[in-house]
Protein backbone atom coordinates (compact mmCIF):
# COMPACT_ATOMS: atom_id res chain seq x y z
CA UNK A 1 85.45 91.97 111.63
CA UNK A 2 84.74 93.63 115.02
CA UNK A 3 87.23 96.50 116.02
CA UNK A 4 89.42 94.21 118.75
CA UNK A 5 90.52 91.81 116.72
CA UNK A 6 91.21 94.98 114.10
CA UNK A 7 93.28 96.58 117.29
CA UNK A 8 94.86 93.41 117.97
CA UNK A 9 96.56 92.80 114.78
CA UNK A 10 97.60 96.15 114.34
CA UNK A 11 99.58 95.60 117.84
CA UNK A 12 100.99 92.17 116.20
CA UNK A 13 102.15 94.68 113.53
CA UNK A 14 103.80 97.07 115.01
CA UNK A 15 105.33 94.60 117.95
CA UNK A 16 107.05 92.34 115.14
CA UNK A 17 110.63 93.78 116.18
CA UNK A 18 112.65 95.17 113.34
CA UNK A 19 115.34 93.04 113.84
CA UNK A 20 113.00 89.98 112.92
CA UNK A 21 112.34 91.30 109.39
CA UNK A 22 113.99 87.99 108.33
CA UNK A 23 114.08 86.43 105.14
CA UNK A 24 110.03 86.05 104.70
CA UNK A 25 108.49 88.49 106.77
CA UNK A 26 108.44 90.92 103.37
CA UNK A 27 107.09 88.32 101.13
CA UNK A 28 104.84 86.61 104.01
CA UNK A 29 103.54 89.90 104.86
CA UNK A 30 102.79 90.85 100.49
CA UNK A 31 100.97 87.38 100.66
CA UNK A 32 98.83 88.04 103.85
CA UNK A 33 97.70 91.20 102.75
CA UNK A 34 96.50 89.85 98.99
CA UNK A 35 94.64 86.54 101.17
CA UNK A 36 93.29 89.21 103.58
CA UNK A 37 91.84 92.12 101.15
CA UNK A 38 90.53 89.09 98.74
CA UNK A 39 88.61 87.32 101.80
CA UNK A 40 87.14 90.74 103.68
CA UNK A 41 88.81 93.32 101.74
CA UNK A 42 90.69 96.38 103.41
CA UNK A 43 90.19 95.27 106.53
CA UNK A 44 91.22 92.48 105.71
CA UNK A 45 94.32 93.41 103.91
CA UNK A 46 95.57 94.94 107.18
CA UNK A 47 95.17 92.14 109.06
CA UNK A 48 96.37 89.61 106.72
CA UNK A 49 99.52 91.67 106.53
CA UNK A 50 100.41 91.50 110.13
CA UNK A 51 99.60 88.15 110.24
CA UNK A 52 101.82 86.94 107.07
CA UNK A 53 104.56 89.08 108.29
CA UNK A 54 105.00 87.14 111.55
CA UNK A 55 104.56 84.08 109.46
CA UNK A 56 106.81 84.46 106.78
CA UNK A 57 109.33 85.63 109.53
CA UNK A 58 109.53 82.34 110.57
CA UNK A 59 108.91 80.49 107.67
CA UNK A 60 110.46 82.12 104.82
CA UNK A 61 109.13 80.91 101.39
CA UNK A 62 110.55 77.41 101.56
CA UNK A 63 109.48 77.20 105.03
CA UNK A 64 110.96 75.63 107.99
CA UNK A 65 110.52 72.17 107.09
CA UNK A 66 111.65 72.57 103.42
CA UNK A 67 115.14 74.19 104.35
CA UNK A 68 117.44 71.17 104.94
CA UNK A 69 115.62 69.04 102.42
CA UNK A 70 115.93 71.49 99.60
CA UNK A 71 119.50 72.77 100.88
CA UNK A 72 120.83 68.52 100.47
CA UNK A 73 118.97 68.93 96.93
CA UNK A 74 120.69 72.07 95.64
CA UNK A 75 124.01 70.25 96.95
CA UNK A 76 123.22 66.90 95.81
CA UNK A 77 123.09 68.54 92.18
CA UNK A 78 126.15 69.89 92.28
CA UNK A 79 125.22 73.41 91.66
CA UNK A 80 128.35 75.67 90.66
CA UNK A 81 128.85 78.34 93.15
CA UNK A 82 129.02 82.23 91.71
CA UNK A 83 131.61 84.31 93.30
CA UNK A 84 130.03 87.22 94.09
CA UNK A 85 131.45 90.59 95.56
CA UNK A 86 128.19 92.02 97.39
CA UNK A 87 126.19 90.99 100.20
CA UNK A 88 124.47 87.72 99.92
CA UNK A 89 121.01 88.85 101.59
CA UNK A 90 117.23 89.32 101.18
CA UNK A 91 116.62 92.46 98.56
CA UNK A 92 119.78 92.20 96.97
CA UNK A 93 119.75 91.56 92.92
CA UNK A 94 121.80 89.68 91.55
CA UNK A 95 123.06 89.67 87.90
CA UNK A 96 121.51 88.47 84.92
CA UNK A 97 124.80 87.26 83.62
CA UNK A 98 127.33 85.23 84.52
CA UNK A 99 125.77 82.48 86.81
CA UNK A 100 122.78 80.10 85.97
CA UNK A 101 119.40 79.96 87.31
CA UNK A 102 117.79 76.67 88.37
CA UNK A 103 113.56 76.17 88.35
CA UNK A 104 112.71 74.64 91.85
CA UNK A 105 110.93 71.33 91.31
CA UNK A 106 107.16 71.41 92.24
CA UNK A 107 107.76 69.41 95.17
CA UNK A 108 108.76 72.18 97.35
CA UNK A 109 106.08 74.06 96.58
CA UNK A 110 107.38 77.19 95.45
CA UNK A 111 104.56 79.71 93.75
CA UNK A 112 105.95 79.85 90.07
CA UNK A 113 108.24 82.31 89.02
CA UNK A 114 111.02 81.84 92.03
CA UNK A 115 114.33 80.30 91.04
CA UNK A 116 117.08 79.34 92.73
CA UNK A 117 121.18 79.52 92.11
CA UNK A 118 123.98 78.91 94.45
CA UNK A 119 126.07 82.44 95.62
CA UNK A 120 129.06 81.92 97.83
CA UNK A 121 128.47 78.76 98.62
CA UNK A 122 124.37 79.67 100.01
CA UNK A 123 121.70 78.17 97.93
CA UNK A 124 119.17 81.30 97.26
CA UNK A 125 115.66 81.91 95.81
CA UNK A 126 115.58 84.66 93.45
CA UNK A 127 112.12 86.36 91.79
CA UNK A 128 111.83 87.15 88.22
CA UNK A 129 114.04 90.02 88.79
CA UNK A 130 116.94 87.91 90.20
CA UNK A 131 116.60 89.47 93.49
CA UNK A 132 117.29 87.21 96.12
CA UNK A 133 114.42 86.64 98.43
CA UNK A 134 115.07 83.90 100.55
CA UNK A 135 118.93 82.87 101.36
CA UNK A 136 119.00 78.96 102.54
CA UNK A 137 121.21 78.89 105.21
């Protein structure tokens, strides 16, 4: 890896304007880096980063295409809404109790471990530790 295309993602990096941090740029970004430092290692890792970040910005997890098909699924099952108090958003966990979790089917491609449940009326992903890392708007 010469040192301009290490300058250039760097710049990627740090031009990715904060208000972008949308709902995959975290998770894109934690996925870039672990493709990056397994293929050319820290280097790697830094530039895989920077370019999952601006990815996942724009995909999320589902990614773009995904979206409407999996929102009509979620609402095509009927999925009971959970009232919930707090702010419906990216980083925000959610309760163990009180509302159900839903597997998403294998079709959407979803690395294993994400679920999904319906809160306020927005279909969300959740990780293992019901916090919400994609809302499906």
């Amino acid at each position: 890896m010469n040192m301009k295309t290490l300058l250039a993602a760097s710049a990627l990096a740090l031009s990715l304007p904060l208000a972008a941090q949308a709902q995959g740029t975290i998770r894109g970004a934690e996925r870039g880096v672990e493709a990056g430092t397994d293929a050319a290692g820290p280097i790697g890792g830094i530039v895989g980063g920077a370019v999952g970040a601006a990815t996942g910005t724009v995909g999320g997890i589902l990614g773009i295409d995904m979206a409407p098909r999996f929102r009509s699924y979620v609402r095509e099952r009927n999925v009971r809404s959970y009232d919930y108090d707090g702010r419906v958003a990216v980083g925000t966990t959610l309760p163990s109790d009180g509302l159900s979790y839903y597997d998403v089917p294998d079709e959407y491609r979803v690395r294993p471990g994400y679920r999904y449940t319906v809160v306020n009326d927005r279909p969300v992903l959740v990780d293992r530790g019901h916090r919400i890392v994609e809302v499906i708007d």
